[in-house]
Protein backbone atom coordinates (compact mmCIF):
# COMPACT_ATOMS: atom_id res chain seq x y z
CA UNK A 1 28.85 -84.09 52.93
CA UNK A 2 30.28 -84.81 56.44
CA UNK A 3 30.27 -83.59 59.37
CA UNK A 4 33.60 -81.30 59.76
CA UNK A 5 35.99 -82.83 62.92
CA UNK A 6 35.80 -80.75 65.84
CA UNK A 7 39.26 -79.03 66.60
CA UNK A 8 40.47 -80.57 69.53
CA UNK A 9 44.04 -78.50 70.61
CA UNK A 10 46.21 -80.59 73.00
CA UNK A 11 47.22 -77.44 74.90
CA UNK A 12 44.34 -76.75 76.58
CA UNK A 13 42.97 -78.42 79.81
CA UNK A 14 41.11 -78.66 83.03
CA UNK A 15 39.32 -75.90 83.70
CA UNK A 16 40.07 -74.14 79.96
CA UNK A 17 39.47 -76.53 78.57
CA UNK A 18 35.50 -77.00 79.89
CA UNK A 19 35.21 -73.44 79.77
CA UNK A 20 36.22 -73.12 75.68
CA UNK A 21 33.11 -76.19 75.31
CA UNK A 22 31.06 -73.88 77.08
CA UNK A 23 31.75 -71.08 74.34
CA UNK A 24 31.78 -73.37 71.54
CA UNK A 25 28.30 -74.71 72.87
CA UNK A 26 27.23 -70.58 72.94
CA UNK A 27 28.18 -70.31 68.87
CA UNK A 28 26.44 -73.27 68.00
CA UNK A 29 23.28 -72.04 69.54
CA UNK A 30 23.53 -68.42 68.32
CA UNK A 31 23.80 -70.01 64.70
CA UNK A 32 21.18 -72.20 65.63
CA UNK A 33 18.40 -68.91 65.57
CA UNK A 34 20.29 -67.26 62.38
CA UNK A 35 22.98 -65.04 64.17
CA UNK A 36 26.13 -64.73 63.35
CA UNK A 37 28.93 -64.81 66.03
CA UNK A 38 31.62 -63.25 63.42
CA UNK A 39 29.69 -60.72 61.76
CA UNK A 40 31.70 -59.10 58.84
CA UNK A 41 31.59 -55.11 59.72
CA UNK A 42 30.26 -52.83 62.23
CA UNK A 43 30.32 -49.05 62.25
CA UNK A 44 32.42 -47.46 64.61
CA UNK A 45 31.75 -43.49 64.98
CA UNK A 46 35.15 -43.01 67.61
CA UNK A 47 37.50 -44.45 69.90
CA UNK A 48 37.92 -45.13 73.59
CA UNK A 49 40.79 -42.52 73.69
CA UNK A 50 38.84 -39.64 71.50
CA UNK A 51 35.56 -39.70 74.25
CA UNK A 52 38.24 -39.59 77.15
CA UNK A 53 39.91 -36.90 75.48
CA UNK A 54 36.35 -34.88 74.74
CA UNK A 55 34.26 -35.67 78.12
CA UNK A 56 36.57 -36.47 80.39
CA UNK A 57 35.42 -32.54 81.64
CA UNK A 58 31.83 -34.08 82.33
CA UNK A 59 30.85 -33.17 85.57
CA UNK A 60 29.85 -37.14 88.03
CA UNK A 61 26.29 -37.89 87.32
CA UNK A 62 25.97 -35.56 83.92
CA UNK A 63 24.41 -37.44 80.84
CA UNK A 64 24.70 -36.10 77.27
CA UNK A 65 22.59 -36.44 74.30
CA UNK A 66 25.78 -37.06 72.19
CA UNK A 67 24.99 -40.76 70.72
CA UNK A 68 28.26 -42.86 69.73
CA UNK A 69 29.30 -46.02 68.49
CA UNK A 70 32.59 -48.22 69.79
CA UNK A 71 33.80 -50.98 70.23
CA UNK A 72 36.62 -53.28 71.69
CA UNK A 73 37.27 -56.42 73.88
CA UNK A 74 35.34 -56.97 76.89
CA UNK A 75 37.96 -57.19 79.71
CA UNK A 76 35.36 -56.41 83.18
CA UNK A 77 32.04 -57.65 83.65
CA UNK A 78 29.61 -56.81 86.79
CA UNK A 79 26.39 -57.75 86.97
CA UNK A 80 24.42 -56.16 89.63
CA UNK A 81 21.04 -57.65 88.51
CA UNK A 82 18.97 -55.19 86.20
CA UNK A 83 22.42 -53.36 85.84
CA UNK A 84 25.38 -54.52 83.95
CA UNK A 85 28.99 -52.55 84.50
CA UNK A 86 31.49 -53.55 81.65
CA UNK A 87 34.54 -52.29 80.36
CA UNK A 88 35.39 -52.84 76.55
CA UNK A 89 39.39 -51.91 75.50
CA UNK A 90 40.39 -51.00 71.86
CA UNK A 91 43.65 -50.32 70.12
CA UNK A 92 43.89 -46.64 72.41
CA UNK A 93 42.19 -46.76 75.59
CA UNK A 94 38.99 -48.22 77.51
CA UNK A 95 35.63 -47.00 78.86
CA UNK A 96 33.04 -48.45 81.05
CA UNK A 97 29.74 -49.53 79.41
CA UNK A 98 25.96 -49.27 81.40
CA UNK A 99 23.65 -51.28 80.27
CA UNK A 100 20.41 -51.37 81.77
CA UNK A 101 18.05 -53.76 81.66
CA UNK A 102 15.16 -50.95 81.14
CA UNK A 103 17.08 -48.98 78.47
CA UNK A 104 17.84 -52.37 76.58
CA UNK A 105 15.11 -54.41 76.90
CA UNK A 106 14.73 -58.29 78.53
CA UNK A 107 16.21 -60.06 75.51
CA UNK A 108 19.05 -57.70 74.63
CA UNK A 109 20.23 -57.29 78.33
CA UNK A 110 20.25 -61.15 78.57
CA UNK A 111 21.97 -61.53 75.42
CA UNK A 112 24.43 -59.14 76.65
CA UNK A 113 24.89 -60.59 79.74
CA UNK A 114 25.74 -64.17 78.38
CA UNK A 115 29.07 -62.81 76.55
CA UNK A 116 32.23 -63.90 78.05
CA UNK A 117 35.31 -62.13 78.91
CA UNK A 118 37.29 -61.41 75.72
CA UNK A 119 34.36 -61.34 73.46
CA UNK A 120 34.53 -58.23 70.70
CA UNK A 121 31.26 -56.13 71.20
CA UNK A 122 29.98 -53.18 69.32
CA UNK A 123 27.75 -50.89 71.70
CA UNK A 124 25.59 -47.25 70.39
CA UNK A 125 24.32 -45.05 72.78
CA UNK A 126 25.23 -41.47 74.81
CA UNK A 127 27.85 -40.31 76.53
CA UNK A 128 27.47 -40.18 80.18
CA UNK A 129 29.59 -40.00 83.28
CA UNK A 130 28.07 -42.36 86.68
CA UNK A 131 27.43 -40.76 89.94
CA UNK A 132 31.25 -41.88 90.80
CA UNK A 133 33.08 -40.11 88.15
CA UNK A 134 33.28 -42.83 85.70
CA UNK A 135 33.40 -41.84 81.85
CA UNK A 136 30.70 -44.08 80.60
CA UNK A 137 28.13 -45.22 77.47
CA UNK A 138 25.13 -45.81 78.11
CA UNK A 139 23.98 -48.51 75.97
CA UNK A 140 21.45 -48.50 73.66
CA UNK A 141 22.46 -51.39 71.55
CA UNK A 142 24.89 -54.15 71.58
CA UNK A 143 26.54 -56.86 68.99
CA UNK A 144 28.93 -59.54 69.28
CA UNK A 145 31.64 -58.89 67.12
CA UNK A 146 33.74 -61.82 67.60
CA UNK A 147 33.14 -64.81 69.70
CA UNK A 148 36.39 -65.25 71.60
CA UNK A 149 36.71 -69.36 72.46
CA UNK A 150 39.55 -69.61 74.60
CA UNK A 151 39.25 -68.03 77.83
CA UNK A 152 41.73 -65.24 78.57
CA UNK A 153 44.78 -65.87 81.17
CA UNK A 154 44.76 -65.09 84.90
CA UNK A 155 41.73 -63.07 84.70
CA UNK A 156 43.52 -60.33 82.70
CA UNK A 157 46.94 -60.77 85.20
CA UNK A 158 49.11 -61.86 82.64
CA UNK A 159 50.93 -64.77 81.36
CA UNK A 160 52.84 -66.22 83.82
CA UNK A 161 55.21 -68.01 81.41
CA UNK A 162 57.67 -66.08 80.03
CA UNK A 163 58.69 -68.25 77.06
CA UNK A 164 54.58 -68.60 76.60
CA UNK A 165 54.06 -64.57 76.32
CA UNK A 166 56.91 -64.55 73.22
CA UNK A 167 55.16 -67.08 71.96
CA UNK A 168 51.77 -65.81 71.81
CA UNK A 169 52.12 -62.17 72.02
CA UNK A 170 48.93 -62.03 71.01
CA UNK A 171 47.78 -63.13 74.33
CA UNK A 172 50.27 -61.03 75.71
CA UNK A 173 49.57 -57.97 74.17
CA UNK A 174 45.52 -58.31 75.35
CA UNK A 175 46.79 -59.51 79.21
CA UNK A 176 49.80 -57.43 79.79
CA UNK A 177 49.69 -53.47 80.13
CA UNK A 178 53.33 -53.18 80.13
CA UNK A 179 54.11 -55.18 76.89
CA UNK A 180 51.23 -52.68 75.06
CA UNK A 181 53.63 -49.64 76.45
CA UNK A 182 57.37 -51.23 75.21
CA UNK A 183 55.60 -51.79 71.33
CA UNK A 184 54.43 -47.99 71.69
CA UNK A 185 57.86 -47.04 72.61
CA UNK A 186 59.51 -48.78 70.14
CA UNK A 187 57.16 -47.65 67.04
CA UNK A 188 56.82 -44.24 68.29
CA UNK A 189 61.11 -44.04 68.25
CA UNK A 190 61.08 -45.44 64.95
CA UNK A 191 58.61 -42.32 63.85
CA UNK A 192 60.41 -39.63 65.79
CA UNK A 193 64.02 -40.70 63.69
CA UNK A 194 62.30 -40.42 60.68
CA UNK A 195 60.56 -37.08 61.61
CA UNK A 196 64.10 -35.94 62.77
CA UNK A 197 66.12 -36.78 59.36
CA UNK A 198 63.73 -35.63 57.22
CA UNK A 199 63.71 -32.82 58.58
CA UNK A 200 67.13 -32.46 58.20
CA UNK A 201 67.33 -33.79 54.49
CA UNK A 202 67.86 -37.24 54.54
CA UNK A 203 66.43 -39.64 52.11
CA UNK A 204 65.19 -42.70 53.27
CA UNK A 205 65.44 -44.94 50.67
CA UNK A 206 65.33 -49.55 50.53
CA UNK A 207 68.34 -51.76 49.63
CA UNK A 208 68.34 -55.79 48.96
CA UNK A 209 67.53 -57.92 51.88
CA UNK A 210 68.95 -60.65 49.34
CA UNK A 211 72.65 -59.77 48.41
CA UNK A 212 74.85 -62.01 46.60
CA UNK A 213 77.92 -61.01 48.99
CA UNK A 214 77.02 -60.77 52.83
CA UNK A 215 78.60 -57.51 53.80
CA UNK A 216 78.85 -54.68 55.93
CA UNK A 217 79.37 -56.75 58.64
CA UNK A 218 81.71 -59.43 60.50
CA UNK A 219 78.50 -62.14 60.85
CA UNK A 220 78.08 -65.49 59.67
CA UNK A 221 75.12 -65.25 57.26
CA UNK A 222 72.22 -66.99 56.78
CA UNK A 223 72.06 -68.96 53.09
CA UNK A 224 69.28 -69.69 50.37
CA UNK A 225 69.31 -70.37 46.97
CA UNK A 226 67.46 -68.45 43.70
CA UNK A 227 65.91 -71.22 41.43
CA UNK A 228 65.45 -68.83 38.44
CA UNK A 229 68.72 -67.24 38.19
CA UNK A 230 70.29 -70.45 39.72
CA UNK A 231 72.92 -68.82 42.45
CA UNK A 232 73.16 -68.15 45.90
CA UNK A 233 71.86 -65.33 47.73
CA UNK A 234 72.74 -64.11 51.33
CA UNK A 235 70.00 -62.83 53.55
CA UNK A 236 71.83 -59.34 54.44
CA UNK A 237 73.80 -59.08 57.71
CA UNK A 238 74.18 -55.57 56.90
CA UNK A 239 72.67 -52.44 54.71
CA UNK A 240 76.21 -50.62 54.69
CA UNK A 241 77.68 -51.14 51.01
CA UNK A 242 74.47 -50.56 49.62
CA UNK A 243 73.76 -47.54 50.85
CA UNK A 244 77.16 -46.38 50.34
CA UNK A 245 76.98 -47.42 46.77
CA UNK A 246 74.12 -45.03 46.29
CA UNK A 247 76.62 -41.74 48.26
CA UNK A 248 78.66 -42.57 45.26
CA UNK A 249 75.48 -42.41 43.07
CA UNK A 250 75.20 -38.76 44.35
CA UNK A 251 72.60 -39.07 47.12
CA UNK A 252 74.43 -37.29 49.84
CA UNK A 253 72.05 -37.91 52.62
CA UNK A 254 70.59 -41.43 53.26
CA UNK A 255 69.52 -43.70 55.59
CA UNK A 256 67.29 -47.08 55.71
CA UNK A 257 65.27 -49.03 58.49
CA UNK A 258 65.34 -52.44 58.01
CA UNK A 259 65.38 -56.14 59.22
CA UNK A 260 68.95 -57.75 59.32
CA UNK A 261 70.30 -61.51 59.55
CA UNK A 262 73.02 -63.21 61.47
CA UNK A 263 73.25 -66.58 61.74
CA UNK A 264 74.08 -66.47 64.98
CA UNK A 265 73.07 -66.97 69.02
CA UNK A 266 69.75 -66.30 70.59
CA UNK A 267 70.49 -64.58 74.29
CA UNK A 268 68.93 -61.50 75.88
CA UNK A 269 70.94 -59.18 73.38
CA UNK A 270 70.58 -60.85 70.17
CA UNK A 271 67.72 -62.21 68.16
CA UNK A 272 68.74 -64.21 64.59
CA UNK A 273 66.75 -60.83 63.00
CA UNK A 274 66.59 -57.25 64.19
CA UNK A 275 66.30 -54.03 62.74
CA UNK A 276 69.25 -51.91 62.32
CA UNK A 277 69.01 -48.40 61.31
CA UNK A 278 71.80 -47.06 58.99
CA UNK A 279 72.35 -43.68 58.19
CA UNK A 280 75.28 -42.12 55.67
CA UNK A 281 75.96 -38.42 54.57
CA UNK A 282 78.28 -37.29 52.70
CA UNK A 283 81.01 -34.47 53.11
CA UNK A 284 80.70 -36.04 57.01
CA UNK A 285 83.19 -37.80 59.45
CA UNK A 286 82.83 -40.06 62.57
CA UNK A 287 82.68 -36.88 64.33
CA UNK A 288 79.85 -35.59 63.00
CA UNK A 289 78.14 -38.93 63.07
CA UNK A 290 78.67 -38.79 66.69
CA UNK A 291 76.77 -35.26 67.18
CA UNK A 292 74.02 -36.73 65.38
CA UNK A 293 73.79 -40.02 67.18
CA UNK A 294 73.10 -38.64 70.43
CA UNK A 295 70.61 -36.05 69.30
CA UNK A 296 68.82 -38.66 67.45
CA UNK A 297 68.86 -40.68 70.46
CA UNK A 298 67.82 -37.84 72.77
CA UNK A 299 64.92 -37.39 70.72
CA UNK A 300 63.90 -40.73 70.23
CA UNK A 301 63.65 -40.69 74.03
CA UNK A 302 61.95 -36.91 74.19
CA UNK A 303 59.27 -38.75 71.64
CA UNK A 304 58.36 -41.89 73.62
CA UNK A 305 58.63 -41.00 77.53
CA UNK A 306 58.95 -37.31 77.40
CA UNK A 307 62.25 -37.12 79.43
CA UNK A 308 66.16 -38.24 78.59
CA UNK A 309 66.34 -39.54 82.02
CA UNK A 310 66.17 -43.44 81.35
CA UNK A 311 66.47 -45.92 84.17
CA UNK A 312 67.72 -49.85 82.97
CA UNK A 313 69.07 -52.67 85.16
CA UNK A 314 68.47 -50.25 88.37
CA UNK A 315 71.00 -47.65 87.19
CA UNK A 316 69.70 -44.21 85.93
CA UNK A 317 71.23 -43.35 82.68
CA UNK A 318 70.96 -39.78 81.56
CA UNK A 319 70.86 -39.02 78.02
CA UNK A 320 71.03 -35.89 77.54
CA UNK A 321 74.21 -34.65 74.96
CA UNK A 322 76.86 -34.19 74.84
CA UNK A 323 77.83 -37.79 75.39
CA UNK A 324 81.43 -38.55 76.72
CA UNK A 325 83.87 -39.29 73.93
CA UNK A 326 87.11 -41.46 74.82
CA UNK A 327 89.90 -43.49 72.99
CA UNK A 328 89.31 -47.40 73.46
CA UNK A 329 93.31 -46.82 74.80
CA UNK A 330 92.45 -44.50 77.34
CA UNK A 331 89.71 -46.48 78.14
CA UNK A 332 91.78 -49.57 78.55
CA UNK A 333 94.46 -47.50 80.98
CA UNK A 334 91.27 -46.47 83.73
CA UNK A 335 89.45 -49.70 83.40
CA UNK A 336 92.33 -51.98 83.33
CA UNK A 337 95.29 -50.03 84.22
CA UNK A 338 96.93 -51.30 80.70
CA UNK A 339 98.46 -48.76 78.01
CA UNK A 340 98.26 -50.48 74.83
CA UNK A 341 97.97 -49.73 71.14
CA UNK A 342 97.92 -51.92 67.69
CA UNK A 343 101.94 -51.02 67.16
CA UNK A 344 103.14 -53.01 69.69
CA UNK A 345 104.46 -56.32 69.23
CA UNK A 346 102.06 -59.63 68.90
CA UNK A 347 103.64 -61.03 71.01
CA UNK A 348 103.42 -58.56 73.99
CA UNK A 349 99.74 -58.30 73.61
CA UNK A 350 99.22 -62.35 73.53
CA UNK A 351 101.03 -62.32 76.98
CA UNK A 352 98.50 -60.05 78.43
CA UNK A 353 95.87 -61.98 76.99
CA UNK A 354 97.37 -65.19 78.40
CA UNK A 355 97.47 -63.07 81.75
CA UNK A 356 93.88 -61.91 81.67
CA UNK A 357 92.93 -65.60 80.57
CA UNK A 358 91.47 -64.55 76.86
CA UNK A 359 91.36 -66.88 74.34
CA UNK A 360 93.05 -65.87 71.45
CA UNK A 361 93.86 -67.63 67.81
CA UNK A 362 97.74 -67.26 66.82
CA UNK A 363 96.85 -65.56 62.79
CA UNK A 364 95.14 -62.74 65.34
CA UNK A 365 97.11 -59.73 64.79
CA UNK A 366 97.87 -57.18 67.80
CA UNK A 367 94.65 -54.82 66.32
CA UNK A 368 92.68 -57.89 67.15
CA UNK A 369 94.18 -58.72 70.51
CA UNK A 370 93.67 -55.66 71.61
CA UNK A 371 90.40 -55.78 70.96
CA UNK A 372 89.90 -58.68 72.79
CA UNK A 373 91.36 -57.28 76.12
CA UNK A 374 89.10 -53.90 75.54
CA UNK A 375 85.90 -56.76 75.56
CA UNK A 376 87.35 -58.52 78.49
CA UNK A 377 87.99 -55.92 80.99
CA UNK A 378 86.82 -52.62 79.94
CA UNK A 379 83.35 -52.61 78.02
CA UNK A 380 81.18 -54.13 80.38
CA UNK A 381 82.25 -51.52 82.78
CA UNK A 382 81.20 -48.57 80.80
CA UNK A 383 77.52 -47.39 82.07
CA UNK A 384 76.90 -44.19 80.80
CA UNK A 385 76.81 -42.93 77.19
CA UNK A 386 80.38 -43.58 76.10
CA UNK A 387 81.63 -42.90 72.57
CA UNK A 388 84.69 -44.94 72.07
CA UNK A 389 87.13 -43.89 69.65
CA UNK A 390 89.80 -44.63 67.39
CA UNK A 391 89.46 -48.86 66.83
CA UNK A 392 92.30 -50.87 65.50
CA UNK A 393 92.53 -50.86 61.47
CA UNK A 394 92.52 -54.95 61.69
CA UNK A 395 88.96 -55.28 63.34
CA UNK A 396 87.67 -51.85 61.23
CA UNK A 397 87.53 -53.38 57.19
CA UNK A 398 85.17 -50.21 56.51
CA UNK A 399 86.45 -47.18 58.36
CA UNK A 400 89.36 -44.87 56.91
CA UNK A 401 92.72 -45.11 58.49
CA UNK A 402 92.97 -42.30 61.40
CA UNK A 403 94.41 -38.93 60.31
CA UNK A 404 96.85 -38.83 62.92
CA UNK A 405 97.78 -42.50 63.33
CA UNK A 406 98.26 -45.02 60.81
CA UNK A 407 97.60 -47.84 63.35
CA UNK A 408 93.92 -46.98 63.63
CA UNK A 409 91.04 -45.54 62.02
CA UNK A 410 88.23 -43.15 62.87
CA UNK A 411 85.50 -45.65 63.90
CA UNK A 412 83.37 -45.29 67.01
CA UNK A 413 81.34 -47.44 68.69
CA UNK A 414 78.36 -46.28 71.50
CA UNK A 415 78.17 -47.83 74.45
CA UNK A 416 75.45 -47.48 77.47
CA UNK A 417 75.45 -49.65 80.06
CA UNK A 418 77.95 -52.23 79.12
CA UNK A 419 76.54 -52.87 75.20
CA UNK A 420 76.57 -51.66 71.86
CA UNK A 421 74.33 -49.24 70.67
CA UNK A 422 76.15 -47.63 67.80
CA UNK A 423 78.65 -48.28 65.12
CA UNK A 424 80.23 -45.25 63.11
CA UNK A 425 82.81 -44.33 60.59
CA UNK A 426 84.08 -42.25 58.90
CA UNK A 427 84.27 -44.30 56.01
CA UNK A 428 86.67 -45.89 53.69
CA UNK A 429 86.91 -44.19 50.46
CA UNK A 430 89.79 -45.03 48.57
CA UNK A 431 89.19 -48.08 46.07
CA UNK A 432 93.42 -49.81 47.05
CA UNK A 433 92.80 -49.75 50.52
CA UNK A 434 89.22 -51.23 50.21
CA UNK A 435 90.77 -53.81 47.97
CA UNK A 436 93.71 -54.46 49.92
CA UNK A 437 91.21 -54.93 53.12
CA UNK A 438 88.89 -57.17 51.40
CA UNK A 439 92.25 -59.53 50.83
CA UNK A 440 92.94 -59.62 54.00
CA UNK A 441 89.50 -60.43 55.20
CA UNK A 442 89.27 -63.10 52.74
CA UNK A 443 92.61 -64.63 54.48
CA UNK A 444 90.83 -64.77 57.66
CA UNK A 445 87.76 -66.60 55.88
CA UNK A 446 90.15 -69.29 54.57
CA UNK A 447 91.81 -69.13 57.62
CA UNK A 448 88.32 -70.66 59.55
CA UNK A 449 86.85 -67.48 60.30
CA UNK A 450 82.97 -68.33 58.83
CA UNK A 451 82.30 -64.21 60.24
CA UNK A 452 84.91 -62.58 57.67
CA UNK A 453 83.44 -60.49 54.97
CA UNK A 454 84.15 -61.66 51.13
CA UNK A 455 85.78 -60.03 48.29
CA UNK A 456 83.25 -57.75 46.69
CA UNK A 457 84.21 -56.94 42.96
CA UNK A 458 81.64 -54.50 42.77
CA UNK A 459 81.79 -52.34 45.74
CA UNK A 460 85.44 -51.84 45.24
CA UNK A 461 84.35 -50.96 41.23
CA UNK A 462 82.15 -48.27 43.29
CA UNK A 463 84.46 -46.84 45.15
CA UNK A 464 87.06 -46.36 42.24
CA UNK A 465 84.04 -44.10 40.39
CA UNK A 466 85.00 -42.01 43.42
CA UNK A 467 83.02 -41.75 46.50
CA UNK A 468 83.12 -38.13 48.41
CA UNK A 469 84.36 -37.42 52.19
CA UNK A 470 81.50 -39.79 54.08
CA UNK A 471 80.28 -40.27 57.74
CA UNK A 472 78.15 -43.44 58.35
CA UNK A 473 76.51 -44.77 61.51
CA UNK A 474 74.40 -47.95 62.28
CA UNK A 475 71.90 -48.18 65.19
CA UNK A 476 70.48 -51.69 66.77
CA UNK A 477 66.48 -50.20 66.92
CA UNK A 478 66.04 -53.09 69.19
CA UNK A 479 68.53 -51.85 71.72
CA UNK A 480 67.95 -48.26 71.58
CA UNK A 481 64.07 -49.42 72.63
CA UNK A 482 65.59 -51.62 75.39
CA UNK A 483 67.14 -48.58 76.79
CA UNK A 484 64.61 -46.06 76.80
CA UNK A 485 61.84 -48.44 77.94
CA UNK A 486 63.79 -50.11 80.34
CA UNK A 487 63.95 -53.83 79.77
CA UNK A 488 66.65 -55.79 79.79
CA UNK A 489 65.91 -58.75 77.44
CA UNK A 490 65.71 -57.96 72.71
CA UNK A 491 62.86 -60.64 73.48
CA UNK A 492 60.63 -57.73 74.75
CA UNK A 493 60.71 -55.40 72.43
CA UNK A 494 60.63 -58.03 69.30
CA UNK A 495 56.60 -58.64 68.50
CA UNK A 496 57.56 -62.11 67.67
CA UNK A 497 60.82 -63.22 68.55
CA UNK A 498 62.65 -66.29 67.35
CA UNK A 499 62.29 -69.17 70.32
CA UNK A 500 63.21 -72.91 70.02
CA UNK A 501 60.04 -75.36 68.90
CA UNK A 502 57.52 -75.28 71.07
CA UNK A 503 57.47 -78.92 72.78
CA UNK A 504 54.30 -81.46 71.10
């Protein structure tokens, strides 16, 4: 048997570079004597966080007999000759390690003192706090738990690189403080809505991520094919029909957390997949959907930073509800000073847009126009939490027709600081109109519009077994975290977001 290669990566250098030999050079030579520098288990009695949160009270200098085992990544070293001061991090919190040389012995304090920043140890021994306040264990034992090879970056500053800290948020995760607090955000909102729903009777429940009909959704889907059943499958752009499928089934409250697809850009709003939360309950309308939004949304924030008072982009953004509720027409009128409204004629709405310099296709409709003048000169504008009401029945295939005008329906979308949150409806329930929407979407599609949804057969067959009164509402997760932690880029609050091939 031969030697195995060496593993030489090409994206290492310099200084690294001599440094992970160095490392490499340490494992060979603890293997050499019999030890093992990736031992299989070790027996942790607590965490960093649970002796903070239980001694923290010790008074500077005071030593207890309470023995303990932890463990975590070394990020500080000091060696002050018989005395070493380290500080080992796990998945909750830190504490400073003493080891002395007396307490330890020679060959157990110089074993400990040739591990390397970034190295896993596992340390035993009591609880004690130094003469300068710090929380501390004083070692009675140490073991290398995992050998770490490549020195860490910047001396625990960070990655400087921002495309490099998407890329290996595992790195980032270890250097950066502040990428440790946006994950905690986002999985902590993610727990407080479902704490909040169930609580209020809501089912969460899972619907196909591979769906013969992309729908839900105006997005151009991503494709695959099924071998076994020998047809093609959509990756879902949307968990809407599904879930509405299942109202119809008699589960009156639902709602489902889940990845979504679109085919689409990569900017600092939209990543290829996110996770949209989708909620429907039955005997509901938009308006109710819009009561629950922003208390969901309140407590999401409540949950994660303890206050509604969110700062993003320099502007403070309070939200605390009620939110403010206005028609995109109104809108429109204060932002742009125009008063329009689907009825008019297509032709007075493509002179505006030929005014305002909007690209426009001629099969658009005045719905869709109007639409794209509300983009152009009014949404961007809107900072703080803005319900806008009432969309045009061309651009709404899902959402009933308005009670009071014929021209638009009861659909909502949120919007804070310029984007989309939130989508709502209250939703379409009468099998014709479905059908007759679907036609018309199915137009557009032929017409060159790759986004338009498809006839679906089956969700209209739904529909005509009767489907109750219904409010539904969809929430980007990766937003809403954007917001209350305060970043401005979906890249941050993705673990691993989807980036272009890293250059060879």
């Amino acid at each position: 048997m031969t030697d195995p290669v060496p593993y030489t990566p090409s994206d290492i250098e310099g200084a690294a570079a001599e440094e992970r030999l160095k490392r490499i050079g340490k494992i060979e030579s603890m293997r050499s004597v019999g030890v093992d520098p990736y031992p299989v288990n070790f027996s942790r009695t607590t965490t960093c966080s649970a002796l903070h949160e239980k001694f923290d009270g010790l008074e500077p200098g005071e030593e207890t007999t309470e023995v303990v085992s932890v463990a975590g990544r070394m990020l500080l070293f000091r060696d002050q000759g018989k005395l070493v001061f380290a500080t080992i991090r796990d998945g909750n919190g830190s504490i400073q390690l003493f080891v002395s040389k007396s307490v330890v012995g020679d060959e157990a304090f110089s074993q400990f003192c040739d591990l390397d920043l970034g190295d896993w140890v596992g340390v035993s021994g009591n609880v004690m706090k130094t003469r300068k306040g710090e929380l501390s264990i004083k070692v009675a034992s140490a073991e290398l738990l995992s050998k770490a090879v490549r020195p860490m970056p910047d001396k625990w500053h960070g990655l400087s690189d921002v495309d490099t800290r998407f890329r290996q948020r595992y790195v980032d995760l270890i250097a950066n403080e502040d990428a440790r607090r946006v994950f905690e955000i986002r999985f902590g909102a993610i727990a407080a809505i479902r704490t909040y729903l169930r609580e209020r009777n809501f089912v969460e429940v899972e619907t196909p991520v591979l769906q013969p009909i992309a729908g839900g959704a105006t997005a151009r889907p991503f494709l695959t094919h099924h071998n076994a059943l020998g047809t093609e499958f959509a990756l879902r752009i949307a968990p809407e029909l599904y879930l509405k499928r299942l109202i119809v089934g008699g589960m009156e409250k639902v709602f489902e957390i889940g990845r979504v697809f679109r085919n689409e850009g990569v900017s600092t709003r939209h990543n290829p997949e996110f996770t949209m939360f989708e909620l429907y309950a039955a005997f509901a309308d938009y308006n109710d959907m819009a009561a629950l939004t922003e208390n969901i949304i309140a407590a999401a924030a409540l949950a994660t930073v303890g206050t509604t008072q969110v700062e993003l982009d320099g502007r403070k953004i309070n939200l605390d509800p009620p939110f403010r509720r206005a028609t995109m027409r109104e809108l429109v009128v204060e932002h742009a000073n125009l008063d329009l409204h689907p009825s008019q004629p297509v032709e007075e709405l493509r002179a505006h847009c030929e005014r305002l310099e909007i690209p426009f296709k001629n099969e658009w409709g005045s719905g869709k126009l109007l639409l794209e003048i509300y983009e152009k000169t009014t949404e961007h504008k809107i900072v703080e939490p803005t319900f806008v009401m009432d969309y045009p029945v061309e651009v709404s295939p899902f959402a009933r027709v308005h009670r009071a005008d014929k021209d638009l329906t009861e659909r909502w979308e949120l919007i804070i600081n310029g984007r989309e949150l939130a989508n709502a409806f209250s939703e379409l329930n009468d099998p014709i109109d479905q059908y007759q929407r679907f036609e018309n979407q199915v137009k557009m599609k032929q017409l060159g519009d790759d986004e338009a949804q498809g006839m679906d057969d089956d969700y209209v067959r739904a529909l005509e077994y009767g489907m109750p009164p219904t409010g539904g509402v969809g929430i980007g997760i990766d937003r809403l975290v954007m917001l209350i932690a305060g970043v401005s880029s979906i890249r941050e609050v993705i673990l691993f977001p989807h980036l272009r091939p890293e250059a060879k």
